[in-house]
C-alpha atoms as a PDB file:
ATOM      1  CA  UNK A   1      97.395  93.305  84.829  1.00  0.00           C
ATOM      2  CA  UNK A   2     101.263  93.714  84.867  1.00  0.00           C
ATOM      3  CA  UNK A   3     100.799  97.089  82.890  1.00  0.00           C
ATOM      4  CA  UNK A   4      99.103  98.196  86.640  1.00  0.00           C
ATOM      5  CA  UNK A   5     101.565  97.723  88.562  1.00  0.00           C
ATOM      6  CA  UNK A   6     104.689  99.925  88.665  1.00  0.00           C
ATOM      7  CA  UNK A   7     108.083  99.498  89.146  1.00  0.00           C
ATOM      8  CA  UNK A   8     110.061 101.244  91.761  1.00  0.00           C
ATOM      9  CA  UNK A   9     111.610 103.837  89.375  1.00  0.00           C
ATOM     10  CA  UNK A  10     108.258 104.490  88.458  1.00  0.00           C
ATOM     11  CA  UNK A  11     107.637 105.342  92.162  1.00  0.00           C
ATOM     12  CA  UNK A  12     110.529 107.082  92.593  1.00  0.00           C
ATOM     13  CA  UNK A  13     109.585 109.715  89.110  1.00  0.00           C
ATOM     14  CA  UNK A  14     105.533 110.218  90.583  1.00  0.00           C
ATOM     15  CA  UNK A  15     107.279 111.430  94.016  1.00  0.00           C
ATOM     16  CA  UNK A  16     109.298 114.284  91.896  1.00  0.00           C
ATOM     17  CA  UNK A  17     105.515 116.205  91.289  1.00  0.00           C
ATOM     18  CA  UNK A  18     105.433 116.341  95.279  1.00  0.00           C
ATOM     19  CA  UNK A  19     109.261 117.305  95.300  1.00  0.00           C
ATOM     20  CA  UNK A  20     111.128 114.842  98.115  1.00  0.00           C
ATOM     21  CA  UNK A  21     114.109 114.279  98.221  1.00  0.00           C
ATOM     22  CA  UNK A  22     115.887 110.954  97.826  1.00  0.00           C
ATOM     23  CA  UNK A  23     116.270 111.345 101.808  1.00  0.00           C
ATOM     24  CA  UNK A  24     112.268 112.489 102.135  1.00  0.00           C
ATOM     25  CA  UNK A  25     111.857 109.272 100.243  1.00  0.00           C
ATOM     26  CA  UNK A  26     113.903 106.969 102.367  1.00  0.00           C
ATOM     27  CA  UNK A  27     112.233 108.593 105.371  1.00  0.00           C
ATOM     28  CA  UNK A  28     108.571 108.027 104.068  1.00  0.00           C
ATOM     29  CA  UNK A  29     109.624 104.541 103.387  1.00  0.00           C
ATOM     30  CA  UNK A  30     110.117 103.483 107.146  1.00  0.00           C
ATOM     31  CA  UNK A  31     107.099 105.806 108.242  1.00  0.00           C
ATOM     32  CA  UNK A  32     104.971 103.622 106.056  1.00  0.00           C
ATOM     33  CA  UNK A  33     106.355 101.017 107.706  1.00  0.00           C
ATOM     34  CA  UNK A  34     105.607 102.235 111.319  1.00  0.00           C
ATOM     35  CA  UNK A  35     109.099 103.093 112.338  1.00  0.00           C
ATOM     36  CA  UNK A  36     109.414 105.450 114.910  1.00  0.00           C
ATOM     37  CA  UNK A  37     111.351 108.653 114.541  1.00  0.00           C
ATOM     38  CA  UNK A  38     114.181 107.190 116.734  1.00  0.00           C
ATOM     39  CA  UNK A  39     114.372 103.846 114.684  1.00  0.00           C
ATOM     40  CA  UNK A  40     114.738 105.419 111.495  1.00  0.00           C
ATOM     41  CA  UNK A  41     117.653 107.916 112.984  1.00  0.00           C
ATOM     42  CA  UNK A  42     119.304 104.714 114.495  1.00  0.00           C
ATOM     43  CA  UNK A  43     118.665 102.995 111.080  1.00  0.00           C
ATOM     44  CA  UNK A  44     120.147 106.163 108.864  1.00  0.00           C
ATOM     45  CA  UNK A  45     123.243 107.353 111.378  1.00  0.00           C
ATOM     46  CA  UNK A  46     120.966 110.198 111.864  1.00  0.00           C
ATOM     47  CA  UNK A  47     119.887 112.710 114.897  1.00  0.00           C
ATOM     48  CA  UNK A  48     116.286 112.467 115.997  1.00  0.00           C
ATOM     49  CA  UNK A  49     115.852 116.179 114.982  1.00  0.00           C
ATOM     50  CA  UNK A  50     117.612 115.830 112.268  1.00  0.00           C
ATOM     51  CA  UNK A  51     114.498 112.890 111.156  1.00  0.00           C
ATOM     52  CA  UNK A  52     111.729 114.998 112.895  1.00  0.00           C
ATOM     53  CA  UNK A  53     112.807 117.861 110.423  1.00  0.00           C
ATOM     54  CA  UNK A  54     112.255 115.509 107.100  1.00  0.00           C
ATOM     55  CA  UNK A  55     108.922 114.323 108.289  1.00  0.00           C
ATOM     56  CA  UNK A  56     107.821 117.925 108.737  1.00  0.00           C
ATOM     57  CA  UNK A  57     109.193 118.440 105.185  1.00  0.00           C
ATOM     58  CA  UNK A  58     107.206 115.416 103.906  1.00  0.00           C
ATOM     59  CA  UNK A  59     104.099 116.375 105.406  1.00  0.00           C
ATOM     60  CA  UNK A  60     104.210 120.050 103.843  1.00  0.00           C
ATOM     61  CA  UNK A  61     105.085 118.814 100.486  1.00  0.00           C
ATOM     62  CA  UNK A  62     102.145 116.131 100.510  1.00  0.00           C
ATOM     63  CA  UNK A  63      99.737 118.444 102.344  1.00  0.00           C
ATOM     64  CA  UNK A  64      98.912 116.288 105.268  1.00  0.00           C
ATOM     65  CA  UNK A  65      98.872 116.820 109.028  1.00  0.00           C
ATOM     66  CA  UNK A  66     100.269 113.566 110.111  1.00  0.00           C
ATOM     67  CA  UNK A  67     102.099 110.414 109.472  1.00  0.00           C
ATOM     68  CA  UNK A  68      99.565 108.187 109.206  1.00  0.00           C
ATOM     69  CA  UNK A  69      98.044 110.582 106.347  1.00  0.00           C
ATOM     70  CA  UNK A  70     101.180 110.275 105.212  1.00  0.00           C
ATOM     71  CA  UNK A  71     101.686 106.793 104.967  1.00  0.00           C
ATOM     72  CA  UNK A  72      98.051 106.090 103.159  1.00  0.00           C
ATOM     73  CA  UNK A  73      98.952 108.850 100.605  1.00  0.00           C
ATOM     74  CA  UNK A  74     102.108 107.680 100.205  1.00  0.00           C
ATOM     75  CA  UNK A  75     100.663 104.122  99.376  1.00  0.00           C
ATOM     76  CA  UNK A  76      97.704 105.276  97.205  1.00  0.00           C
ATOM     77  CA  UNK A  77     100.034 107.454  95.210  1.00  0.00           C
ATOM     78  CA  UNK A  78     102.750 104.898  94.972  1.00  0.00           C
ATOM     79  CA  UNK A  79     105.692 106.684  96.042  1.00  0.00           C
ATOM     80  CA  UNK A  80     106.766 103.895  98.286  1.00  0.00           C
END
């Protein structure tokens, strides 16, 4: 059973097929946790654009349309 589950660097390595970047990753992280777009700029001294832009870049690189798609592909491909 402990051979399932992954570790976080394991995680981190299956995200590098969809290409994110460390900051995509972050950003996914606190989408799948239902953070706004304005709490996770607040939370990473970023603007709101500058977030809206790496959501867009997560959803073209996973090849969904929004972040709830994002979130449950996120979680059933264990990148977060």
């Amino acid at each position: 059973m402990a051979s399932s589950l992954s570790s976080p660097s394991q995680s981190r390595n299956s995200g590098y097929r969809f290409k994110l970047s460390a900051r995509e990753f972050e950003v996914l992280s606190m989408l799948v946790e239902g953070k706004s777009n304005p709490e996770i700029a607040s939370h990473l001294y970023l603007s709101t654009n500058t977030i809206k832009s790496h959501v867009n870049g997560i959803f073209n690189k996973l090849g969904v349309n929004d972040r709830v798609q994002a979130a449950v592909f996120a979680v059933r491909n264990q990148l977060v």
